[in-house]
C-alpha atoms as a PDB file:
ATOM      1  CA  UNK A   1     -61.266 -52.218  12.545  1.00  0.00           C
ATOM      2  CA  UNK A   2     -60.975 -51.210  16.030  1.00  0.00           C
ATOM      3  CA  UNK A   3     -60.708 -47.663  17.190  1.00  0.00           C
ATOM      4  CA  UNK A   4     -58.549 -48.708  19.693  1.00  0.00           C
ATOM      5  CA  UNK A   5     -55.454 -49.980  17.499  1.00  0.00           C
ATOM      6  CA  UNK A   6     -55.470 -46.687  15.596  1.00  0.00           C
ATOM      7  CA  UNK A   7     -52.297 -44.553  15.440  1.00  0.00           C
ATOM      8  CA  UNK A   8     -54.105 -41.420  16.181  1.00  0.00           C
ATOM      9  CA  UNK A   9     -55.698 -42.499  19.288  1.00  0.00           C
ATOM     10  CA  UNK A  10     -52.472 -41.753  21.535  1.00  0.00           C
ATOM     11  CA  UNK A  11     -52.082 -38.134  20.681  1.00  0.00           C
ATOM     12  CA  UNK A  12     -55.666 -37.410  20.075  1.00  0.00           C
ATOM     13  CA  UNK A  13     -56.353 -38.986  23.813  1.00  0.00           C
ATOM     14  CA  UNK A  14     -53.395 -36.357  24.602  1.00  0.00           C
ATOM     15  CA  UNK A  15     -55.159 -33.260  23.183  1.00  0.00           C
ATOM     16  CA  UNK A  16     -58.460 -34.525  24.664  1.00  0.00           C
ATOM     17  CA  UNK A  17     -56.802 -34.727  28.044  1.00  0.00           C
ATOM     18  CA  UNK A  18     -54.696 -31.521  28.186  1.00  0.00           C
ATOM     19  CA  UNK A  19     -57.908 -29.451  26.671  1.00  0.00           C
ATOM     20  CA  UNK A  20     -60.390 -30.782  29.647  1.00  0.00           C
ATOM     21  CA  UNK A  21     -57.600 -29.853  32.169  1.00  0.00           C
ATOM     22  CA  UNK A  22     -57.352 -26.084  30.683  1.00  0.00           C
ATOM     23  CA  UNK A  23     -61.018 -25.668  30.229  1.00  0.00           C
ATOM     24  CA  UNK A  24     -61.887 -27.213  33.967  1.00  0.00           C
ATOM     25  CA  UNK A  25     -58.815 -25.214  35.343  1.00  0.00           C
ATOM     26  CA  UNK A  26     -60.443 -22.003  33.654  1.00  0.00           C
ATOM     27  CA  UNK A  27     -63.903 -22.997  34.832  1.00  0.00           C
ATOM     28  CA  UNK A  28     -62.748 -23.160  38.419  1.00  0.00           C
ATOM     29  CA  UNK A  29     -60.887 -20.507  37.952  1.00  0.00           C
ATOM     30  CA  UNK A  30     -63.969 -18.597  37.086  1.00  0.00           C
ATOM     31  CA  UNK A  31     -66.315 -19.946  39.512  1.00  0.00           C
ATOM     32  CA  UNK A  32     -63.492 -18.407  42.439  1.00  0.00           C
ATOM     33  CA  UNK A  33     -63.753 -15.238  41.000  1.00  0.00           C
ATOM     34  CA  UNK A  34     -67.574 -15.009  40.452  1.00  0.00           C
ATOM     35  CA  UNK A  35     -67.712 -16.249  44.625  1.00  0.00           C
ATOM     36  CA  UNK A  36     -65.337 -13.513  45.750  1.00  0.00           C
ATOM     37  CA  UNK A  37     -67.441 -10.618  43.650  1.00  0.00           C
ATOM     38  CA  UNK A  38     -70.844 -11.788  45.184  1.00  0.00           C
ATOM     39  CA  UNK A  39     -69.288 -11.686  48.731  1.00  0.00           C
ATOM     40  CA  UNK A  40     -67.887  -8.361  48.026  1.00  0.00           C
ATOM     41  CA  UNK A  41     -71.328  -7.298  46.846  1.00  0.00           C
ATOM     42  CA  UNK A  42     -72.888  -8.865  50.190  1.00  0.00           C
ATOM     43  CA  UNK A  43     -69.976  -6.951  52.274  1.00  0.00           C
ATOM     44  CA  UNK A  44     -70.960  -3.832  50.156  1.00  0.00           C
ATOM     45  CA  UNK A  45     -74.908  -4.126  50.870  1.00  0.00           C
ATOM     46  CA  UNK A  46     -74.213  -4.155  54.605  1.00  0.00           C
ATOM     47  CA  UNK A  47     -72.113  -0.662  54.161  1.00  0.00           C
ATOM     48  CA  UNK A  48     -68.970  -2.658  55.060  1.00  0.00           C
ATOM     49  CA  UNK A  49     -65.551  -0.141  53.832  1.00  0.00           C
ATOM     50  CA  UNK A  50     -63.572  -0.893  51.054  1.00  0.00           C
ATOM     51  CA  UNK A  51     -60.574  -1.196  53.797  1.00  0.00           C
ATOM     52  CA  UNK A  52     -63.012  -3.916  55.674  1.00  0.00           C
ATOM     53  CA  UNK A  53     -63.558  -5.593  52.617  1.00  0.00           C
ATOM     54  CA  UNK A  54     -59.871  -6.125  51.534  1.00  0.00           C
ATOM     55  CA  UNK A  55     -58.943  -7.352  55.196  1.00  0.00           C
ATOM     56  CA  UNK A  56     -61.932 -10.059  55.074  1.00  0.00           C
ATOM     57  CA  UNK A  57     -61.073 -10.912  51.708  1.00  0.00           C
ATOM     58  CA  UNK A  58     -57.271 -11.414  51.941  1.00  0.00           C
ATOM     59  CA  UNK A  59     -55.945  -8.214  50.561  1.00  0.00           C
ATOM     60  CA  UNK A  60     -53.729  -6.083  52.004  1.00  0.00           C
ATOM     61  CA  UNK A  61     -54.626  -2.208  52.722  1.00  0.00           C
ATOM     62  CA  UNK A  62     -51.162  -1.028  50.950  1.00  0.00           C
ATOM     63  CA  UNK A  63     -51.921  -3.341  48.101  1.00  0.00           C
ATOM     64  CA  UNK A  64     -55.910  -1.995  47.612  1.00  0.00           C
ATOM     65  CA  UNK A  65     -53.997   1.922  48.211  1.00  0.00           C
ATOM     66  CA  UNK A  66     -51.451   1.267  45.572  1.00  0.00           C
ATOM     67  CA  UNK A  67     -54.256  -0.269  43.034  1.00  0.00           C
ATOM     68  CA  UNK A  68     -56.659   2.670  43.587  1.00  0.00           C
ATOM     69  CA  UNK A  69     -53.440   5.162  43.298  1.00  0.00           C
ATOM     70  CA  UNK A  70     -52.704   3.220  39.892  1.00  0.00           C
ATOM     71  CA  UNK A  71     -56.189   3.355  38.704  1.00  0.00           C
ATOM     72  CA  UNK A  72     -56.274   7.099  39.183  1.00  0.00           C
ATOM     73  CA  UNK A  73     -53.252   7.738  37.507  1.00  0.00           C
ATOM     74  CA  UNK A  74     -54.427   5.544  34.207  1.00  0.00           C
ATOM     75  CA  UNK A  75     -57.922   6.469  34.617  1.00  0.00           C
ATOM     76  CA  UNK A  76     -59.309   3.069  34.819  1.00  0.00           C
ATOM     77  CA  UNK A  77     -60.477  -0.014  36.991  1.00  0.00           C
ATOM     78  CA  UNK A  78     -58.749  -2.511  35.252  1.00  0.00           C
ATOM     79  CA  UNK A  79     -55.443  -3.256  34.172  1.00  0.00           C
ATOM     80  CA  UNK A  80     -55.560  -3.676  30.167  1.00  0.00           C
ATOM     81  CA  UNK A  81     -51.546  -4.536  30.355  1.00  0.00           C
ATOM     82  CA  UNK A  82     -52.716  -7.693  32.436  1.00  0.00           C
ATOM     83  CA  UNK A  83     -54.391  -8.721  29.366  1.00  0.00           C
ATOM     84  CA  UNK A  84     -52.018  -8.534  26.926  1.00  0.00           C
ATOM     85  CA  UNK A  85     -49.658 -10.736  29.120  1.00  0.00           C
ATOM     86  CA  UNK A  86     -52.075 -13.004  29.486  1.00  0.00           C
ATOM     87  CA  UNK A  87     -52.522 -13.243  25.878  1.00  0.00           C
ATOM     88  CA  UNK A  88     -48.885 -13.466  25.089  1.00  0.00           C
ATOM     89  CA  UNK A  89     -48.558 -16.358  27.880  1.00  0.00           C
ATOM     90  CA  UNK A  90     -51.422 -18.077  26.139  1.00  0.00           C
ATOM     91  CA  UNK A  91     -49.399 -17.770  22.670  1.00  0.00           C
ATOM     92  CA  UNK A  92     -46.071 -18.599  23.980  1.00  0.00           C
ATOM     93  CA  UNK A  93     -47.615 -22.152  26.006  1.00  0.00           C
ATOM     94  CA  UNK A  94     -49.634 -22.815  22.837  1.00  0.00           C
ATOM     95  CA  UNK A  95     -46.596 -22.640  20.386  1.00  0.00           C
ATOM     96  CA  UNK A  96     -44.613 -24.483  22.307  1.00  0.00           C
ATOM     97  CA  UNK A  97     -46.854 -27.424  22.979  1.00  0.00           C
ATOM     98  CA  UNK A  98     -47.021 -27.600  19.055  1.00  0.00           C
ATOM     99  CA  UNK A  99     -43.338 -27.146  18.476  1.00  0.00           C
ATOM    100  CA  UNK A 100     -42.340 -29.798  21.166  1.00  0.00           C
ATOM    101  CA  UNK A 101     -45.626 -32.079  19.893  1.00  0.00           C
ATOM    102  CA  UNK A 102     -43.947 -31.907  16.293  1.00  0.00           C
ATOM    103  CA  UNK A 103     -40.684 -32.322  17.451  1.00  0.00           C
ATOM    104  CA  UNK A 104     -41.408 -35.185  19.200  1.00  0.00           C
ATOM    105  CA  UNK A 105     -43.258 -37.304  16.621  1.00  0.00           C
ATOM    106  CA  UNK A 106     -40.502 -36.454  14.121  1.00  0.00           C
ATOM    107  CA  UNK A 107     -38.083 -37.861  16.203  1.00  0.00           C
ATOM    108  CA  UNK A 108     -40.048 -40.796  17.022  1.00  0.00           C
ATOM    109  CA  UNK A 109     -40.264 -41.160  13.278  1.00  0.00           C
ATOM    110  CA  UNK A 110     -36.743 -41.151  12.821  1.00  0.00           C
ATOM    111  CA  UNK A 111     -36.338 -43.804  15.119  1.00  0.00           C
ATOM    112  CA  UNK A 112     -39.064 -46.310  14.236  1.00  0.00           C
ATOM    113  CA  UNK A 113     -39.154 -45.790  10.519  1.00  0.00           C
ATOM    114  CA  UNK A 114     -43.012 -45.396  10.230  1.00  0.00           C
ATOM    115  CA  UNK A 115     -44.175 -42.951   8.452  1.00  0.00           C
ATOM    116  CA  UNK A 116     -47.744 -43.228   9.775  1.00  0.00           C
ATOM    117  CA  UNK A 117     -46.519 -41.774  12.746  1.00  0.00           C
ATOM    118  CA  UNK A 118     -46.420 -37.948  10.994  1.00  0.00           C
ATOM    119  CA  UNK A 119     -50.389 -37.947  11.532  1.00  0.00           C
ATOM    120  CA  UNK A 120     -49.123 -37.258  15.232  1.00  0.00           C
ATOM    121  CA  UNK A 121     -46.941 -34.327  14.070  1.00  0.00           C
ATOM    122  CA  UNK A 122     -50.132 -33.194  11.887  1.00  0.00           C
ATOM    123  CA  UNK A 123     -52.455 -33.276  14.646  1.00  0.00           C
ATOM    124  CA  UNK A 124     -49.602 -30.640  16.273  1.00  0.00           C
ATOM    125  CA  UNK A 125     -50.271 -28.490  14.116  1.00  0.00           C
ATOM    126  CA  UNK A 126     -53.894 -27.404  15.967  1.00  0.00           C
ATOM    127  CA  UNK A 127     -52.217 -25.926  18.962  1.00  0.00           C
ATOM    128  CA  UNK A 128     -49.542 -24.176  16.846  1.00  0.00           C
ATOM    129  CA  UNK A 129     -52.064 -22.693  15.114  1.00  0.00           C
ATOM    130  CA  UNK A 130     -53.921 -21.750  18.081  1.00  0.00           C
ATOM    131  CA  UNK A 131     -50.786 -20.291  19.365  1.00  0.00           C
ATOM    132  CA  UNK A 132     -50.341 -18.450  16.439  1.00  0.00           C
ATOM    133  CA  UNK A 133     -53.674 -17.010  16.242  1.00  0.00           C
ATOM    134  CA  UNK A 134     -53.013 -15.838  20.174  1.00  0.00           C
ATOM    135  CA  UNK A 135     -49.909 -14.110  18.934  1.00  0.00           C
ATOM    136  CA  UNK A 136     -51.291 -12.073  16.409  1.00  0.00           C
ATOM    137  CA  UNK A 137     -54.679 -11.130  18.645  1.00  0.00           C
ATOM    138  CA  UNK A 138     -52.021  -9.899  21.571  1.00  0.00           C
ATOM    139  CA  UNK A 139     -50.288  -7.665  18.460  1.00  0.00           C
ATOM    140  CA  UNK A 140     -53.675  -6.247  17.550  1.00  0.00           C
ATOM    141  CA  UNK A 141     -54.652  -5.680  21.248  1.00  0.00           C
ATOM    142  CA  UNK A 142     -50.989  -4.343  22.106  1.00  0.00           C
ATOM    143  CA  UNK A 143     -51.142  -1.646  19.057  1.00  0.00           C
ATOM    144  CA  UNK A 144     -55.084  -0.806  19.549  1.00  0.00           C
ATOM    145  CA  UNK A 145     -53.600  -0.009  23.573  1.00  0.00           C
ATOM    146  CA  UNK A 146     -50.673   1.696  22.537  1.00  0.00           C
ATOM    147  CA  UNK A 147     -52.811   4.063  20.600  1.00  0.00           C
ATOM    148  CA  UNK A 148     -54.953   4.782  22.716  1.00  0.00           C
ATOM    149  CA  UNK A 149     -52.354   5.620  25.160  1.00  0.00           C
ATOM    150  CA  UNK A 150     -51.035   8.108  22.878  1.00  0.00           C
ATOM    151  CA  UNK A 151     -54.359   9.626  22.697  1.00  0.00           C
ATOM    152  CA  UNK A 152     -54.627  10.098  26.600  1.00  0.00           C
ATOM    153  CA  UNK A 153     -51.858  11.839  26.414  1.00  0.00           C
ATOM    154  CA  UNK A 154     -51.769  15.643  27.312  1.00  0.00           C
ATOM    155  CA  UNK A 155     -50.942  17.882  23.864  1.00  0.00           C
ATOM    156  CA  UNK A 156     -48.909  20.887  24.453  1.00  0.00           C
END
């Protein structure tokens, strides 16, 4: 039998090609980041200002005041809300990629009349799932914050 005449090889070659886009997209992603930090950390071991920094580095001086005047009032460096909208992004792409995957091999059932065709709608299921799981990680992460932001605050 040849791989090639296969009914699963059209969606899997789907997955296979939206995955390496995310994961390169994040990779890149991640390599930009890691750049700007080490050329902050040169700029830094020179005794360059924050202030200098920001203007070499594309940032605005009212946008770098307004990020240390929100980190001061939240106590922290780093935005945990930024997280959990990531996270619910993530859960809301993934669920809909398996939703509109199902949808569309149950439709293209409907109009062909093969029923081999539902392996398509099965193989859906993965990112569904995946979305799923990204759902219920941004609850945990959304109650485990809001906690702790009741904790922070001041008793009277």
């Amino acid at each position: 039998m040849n791989v090639f005449d296969s009914p699963f090889i059209v969606p899997v070659a789907g997955m296979i090609f939206v995955a390496v886009i995310i994961i390169s997209g994040a990779v890149s992603k991640a390599h930009a980041r890691r750049l700007k930090a080490e050329q902050r950390m040169a700029m830094v071991a020179r005794g360059m200002k924050a202030e200098e920094i920001a203007l070499l580095l594309d940032q605005a001086p009212e946008d770098l005041a307004e990020q240390r005047a929100r980190d001061a009032m939240l106590g922290t460096y780093s935005d945990p809300m930024r997280g959990l909208r990531n996270g619910r992004r993530t859960a809301i792409f993934f669920c809909s990629v398996g939703v509109g995957a199902i949808l569309f091999f149950v439709t293209l059932v409907q109009i062909l009349g093969e029923h081999e065709i539902y392996s398509g709608a099965a193989a859906a299921l993965i990112p569904l799932a995946i979305g799923i799981g990204f759902f219920i990680d941004y609850r945990l992460q959304k109650r485990d914050y809001e906690a702790m932001r009741a904790n922070a605050e001041p008793h009277v």
